[in-house]
Protein backbone atom coordinates (compact mmCIF):
# COMPACT_ATOMS: atom_id res chain seq x y z
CA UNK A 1 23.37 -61.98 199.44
CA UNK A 2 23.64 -65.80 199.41
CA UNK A 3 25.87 -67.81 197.04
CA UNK A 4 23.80 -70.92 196.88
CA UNK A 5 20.90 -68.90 195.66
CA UNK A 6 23.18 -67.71 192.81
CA UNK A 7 24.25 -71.40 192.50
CA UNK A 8 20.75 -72.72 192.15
CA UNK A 9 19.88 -69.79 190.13
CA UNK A 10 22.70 -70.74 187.54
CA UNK A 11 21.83 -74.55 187.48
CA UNK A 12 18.32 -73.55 186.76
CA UNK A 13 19.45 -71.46 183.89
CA UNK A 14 18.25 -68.55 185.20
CA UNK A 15 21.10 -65.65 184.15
CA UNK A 16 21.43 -63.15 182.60
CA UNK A 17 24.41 -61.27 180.69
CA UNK A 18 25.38 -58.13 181.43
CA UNK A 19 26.57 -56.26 177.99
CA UNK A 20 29.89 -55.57 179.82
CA UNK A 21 30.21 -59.42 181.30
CA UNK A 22 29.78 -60.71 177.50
CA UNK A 23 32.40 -58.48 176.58
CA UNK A 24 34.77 -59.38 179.39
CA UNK A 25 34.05 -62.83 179.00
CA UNK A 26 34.88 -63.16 175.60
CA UNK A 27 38.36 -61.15 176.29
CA UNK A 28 39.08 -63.60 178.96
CA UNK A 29 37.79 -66.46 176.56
CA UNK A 30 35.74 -68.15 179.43
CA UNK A 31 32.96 -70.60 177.95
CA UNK A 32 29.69 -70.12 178.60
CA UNK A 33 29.78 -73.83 179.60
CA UNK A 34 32.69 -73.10 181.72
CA UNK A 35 30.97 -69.89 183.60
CA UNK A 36 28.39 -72.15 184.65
CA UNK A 37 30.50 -74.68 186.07
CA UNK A 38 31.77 -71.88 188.22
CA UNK A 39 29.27 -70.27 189.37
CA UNK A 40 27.36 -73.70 190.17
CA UNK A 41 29.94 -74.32 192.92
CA UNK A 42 30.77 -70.62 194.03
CA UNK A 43 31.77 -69.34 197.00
CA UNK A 44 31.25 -65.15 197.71
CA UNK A 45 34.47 -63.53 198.18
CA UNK A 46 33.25 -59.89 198.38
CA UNK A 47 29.85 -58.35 199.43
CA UNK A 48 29.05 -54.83 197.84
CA UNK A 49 25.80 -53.86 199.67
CA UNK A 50 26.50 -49.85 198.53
CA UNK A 51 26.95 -50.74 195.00
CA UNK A 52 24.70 -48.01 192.58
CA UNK A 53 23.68 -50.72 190.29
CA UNK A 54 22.24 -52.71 193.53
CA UNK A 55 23.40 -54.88 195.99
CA UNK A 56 26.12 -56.94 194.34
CA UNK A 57 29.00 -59.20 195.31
CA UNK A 58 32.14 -60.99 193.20
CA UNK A 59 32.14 -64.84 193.49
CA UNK A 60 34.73 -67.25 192.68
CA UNK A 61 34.23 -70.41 191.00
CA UNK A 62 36.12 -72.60 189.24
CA UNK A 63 35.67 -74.83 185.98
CA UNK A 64 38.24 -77.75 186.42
CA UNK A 65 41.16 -76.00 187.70
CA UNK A 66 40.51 -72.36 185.83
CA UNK A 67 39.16 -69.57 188.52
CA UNK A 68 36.70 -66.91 187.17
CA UNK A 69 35.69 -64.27 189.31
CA UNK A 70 32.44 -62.98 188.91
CA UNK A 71 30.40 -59.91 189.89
CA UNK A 72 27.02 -60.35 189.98
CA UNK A 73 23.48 -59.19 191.60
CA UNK A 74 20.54 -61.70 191.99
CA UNK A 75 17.31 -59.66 190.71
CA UNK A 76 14.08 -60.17 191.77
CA UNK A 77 11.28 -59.78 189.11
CA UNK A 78 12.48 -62.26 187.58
CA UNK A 79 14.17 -63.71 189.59
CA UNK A 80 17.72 -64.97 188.18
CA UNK A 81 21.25 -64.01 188.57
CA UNK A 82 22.69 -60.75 186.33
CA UNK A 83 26.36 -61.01 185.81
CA UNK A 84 27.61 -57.55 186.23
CA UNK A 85 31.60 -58.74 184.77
CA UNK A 86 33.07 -61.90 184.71
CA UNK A 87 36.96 -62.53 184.34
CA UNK A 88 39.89 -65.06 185.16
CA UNK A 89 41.93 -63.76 187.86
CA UNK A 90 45.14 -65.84 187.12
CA UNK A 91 45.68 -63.31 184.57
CA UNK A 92 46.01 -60.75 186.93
CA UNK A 93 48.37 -62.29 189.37
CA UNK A 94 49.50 -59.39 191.13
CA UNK A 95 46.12 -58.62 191.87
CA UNK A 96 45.19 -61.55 194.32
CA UNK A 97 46.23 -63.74 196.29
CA UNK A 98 47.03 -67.17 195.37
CA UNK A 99 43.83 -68.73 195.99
CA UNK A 100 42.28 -65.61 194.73
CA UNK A 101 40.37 -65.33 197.46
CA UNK A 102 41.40 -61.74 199.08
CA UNK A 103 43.05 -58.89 197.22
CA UNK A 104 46.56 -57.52 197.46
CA UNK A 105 46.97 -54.96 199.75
């Protein structure tokens, strides 16, 4: 999986919600506006090739200073980006590392 298809695929407007991501997004209070910032200037942190909904992978963006992490799959028929679950991983400090890049061992 590439991240600047998932970038061009999010500056196109091509995305999708995934009933979970709306949810987590709106517990997280992350913008739509500010999920697209993100993701149009993400980087992939994790590839999940194995993953039963499809091949996968979490990306983190950020919009101004805020990281979101984001788990998503790029689909084909259409073709546009499903976000699988979004969140801001400052929240869960102990889980990363500072520049939430890798996870804590």
């Amino acid at each position: 999986m590439d991240a600047q298809i998932i970038r061009d695929l999010v500056r196109a407007g091509k995305y999708e919600f995934s009933k979970h991501a709306e949810r987590e997004r709106e517990a997280d209070q992350i913008t739509v506006e500010e999920l697209e910032e993100a993701l149009s200037d993400c980087d992939m942190i994790e590839e999940y090739a194995d993953d039963p909904r499809g091949p996968s992978c979490l990306v983190l963006g950020f919009a101004g200073k805020r990281p979101i992490h984001c788990v998503c799959a790029v689909r084909t028929n259409p073709e546009e980006v499903l976000i699988i679950t979004v969140y801001n991983p400052s929240k869960r400090p102990e889980k990363w590392t500072a520049d939430y890049r890798r996870r804590m061992e």
